[in-house]
N, C-alpha and C. Protein backbone atom coordinates (compact mmCIF):
# COMPACT_ATOMS: atom_id res chain seq x y z
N UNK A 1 0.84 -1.17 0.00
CA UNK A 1 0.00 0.00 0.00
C UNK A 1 0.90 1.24 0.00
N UNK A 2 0.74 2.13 -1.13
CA UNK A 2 1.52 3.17 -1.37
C UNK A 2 1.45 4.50 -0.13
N UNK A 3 1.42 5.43 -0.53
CA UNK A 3 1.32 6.54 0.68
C UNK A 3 0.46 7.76 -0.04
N UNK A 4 -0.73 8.53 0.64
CA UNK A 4 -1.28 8.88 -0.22
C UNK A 4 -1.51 10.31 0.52
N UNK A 5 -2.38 11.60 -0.53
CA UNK A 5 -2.72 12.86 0.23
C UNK A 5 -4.02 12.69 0.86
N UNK A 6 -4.03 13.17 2.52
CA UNK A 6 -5.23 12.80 3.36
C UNK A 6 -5.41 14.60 3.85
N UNK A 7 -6.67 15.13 2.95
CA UNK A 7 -6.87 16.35 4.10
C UNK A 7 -7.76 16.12 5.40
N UNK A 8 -6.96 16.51 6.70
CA UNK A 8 -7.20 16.10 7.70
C UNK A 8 -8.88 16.98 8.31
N UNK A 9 -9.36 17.81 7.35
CA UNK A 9 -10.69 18.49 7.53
C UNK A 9 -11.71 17.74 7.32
N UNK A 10 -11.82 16.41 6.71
CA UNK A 10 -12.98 15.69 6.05
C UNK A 10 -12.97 14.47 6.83
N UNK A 11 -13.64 14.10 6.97
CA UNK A 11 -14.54 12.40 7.81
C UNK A 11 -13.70 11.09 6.59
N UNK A 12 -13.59 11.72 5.24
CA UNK A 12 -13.57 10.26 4.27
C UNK A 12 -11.81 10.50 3.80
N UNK A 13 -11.08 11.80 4.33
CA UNK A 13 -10.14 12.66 3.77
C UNK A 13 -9.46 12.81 2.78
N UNK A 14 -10.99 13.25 1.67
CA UNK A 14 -11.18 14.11 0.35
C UNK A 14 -11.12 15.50 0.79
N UNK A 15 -11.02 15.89 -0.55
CA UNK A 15 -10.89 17.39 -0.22
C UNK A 15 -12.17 17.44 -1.34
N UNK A 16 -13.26 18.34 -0.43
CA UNK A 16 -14.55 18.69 -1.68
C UNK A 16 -14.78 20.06 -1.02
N UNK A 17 -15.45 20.86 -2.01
CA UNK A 17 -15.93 22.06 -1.57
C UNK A 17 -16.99 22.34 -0.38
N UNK A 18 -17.88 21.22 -0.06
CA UNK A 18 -18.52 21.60 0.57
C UNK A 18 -18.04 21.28 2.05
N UNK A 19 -16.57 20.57 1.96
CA UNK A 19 -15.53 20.64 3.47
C UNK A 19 -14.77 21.63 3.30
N UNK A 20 -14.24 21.93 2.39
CA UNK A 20 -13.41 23.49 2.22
C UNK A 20 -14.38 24.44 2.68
N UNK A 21 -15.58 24.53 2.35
CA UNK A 21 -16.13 25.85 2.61
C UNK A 21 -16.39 25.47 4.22
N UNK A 22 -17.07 24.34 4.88
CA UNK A 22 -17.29 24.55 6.10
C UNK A 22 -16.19 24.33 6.78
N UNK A 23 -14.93 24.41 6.19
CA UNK A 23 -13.31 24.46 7.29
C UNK A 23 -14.04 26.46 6.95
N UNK A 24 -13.60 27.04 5.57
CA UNK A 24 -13.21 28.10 6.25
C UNK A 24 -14.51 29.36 6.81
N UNK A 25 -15.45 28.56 6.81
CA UNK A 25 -16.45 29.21 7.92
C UNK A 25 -16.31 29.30 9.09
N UNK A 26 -15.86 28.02 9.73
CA UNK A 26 -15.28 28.06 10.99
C UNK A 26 -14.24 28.96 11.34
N UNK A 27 -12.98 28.46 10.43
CA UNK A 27 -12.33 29.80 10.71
C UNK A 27 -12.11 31.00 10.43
N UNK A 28 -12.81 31.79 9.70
CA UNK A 28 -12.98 32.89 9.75
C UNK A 28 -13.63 34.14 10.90
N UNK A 29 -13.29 34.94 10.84
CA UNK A 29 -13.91 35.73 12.36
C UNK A 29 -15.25 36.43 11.97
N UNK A 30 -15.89 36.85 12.22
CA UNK A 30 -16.94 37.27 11.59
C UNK A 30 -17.14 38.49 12.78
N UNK A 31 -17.25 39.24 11.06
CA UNK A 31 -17.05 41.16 11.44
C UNK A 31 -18.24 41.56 10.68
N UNK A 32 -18.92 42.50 11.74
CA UNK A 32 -19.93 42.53 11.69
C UNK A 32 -20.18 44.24 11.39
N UNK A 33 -18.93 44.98 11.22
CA UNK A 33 -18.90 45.99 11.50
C UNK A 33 -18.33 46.83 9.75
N UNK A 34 -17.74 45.58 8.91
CA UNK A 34 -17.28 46.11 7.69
C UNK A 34 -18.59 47.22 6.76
N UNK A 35 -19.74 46.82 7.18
CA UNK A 35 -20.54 48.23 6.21
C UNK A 35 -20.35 49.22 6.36
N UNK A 36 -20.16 49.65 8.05
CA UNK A 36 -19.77 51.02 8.20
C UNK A 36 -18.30 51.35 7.47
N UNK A 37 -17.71 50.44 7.62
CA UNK A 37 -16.74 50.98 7.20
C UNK A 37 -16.63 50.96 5.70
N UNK A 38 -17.08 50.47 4.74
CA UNK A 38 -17.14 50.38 3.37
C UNK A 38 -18.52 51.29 2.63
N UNK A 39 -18.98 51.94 3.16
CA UNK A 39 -19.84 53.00 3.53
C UNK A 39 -19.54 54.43 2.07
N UNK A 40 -20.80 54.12 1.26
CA UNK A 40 -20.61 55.35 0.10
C UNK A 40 -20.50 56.49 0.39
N UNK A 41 -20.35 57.00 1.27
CA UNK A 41 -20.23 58.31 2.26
C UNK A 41 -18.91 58.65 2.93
N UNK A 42 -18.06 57.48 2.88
CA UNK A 42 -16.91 57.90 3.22
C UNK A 42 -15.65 57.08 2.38
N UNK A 43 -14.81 58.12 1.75
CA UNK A 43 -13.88 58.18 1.04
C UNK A 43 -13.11 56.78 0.78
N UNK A 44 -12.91 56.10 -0.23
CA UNK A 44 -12.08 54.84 -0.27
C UNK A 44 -10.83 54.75 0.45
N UNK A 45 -10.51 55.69 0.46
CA UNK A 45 -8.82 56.11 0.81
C UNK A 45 -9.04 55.62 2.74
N UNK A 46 -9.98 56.13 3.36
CA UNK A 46 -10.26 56.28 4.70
C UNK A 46 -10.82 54.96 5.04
N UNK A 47 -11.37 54.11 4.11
CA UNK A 47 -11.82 53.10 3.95
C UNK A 47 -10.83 52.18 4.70
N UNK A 48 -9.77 52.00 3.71
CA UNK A 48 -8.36 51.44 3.34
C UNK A 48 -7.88 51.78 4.37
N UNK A 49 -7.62 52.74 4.82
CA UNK A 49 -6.33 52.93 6.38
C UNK A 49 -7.58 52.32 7.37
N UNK A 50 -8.44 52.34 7.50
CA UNK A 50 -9.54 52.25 8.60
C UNK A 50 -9.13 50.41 8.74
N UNK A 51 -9.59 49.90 7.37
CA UNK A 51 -9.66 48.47 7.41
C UNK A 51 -8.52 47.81 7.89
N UNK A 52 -6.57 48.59 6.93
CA UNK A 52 -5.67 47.70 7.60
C UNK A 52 -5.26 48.15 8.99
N UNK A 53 -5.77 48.94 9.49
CA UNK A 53 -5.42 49.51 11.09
C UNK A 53 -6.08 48.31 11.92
N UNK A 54 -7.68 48.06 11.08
CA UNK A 54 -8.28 47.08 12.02
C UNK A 54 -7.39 45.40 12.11
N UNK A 55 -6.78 45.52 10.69
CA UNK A 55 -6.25 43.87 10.92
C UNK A 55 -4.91 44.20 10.90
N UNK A 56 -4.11 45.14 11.91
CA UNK A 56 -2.84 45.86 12.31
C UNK A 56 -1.79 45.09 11.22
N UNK A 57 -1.98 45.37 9.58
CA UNK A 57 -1.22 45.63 8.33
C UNK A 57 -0.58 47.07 8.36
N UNK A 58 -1.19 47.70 9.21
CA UNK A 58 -0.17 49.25 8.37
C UNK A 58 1.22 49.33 8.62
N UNK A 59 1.97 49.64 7.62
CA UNK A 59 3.14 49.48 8.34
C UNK A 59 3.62 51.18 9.03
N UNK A 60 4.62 50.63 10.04
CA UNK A 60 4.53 51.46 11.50
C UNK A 60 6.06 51.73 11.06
N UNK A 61 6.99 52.79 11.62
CA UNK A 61 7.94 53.53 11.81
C UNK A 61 8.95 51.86 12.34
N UNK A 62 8.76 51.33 12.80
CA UNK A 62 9.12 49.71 14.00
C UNK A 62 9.04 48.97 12.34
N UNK A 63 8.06 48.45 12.30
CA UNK A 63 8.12 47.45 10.89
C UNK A 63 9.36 48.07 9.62
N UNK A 64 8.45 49.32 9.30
CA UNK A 64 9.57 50.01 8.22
C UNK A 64 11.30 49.38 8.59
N UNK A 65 11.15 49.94 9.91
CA UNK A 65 12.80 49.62 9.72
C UNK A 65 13.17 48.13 10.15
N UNK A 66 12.48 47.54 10.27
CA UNK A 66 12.83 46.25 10.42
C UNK A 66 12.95 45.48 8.65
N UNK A 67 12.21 45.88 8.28
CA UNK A 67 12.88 45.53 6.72
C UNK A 67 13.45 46.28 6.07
N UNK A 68 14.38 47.46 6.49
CA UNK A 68 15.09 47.78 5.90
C UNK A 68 15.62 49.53 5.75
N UNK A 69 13.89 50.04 5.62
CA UNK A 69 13.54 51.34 5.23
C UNK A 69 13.55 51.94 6.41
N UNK A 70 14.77 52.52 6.81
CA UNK A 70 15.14 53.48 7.57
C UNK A 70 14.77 55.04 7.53
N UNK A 71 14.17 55.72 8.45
CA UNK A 71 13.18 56.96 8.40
C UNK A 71 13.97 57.89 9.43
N UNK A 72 14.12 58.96 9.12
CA UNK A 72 14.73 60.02 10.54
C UNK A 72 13.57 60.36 11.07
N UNK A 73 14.06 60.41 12.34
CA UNK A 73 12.65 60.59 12.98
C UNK A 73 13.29 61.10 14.11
């Protein structure tokens, strides 16, 4: 018996869409708050810093220079 691919999300361990989708339901967080913020009333731009602030992507003065991009400050 050879050695084979087992995704460890499924009962039979196939990989089908309707176990892909209920793996990433589970893990996803559920934000309940993205309309306000995606909101035709306020600017895309404000959108965008609003959203990666919420999932702490922006890069910070600390990150910058940790890869490289050194800033006087």
């Amino acid at each position: 018996m050879g050695d084979s691919l087992v995704w460890a999300h499924s009962q039979d361990g196939q990989v089908s869409c309707k176990a892909t989708y209920s793996r990433l339901i589970r893990v996803s967080p559920h934000v309940s708050w993205w309309r306000d913020v995606w909101s035709r009333s306020i600017p895309p731009s404000r959108s965008t810093l609003t959203w990666r602030l919420s999932l702490n992507k922006l890069p910070t003065e600390d990150y910058l220079c940790l890869v490289g991009f050194h800033l006087a400050s």
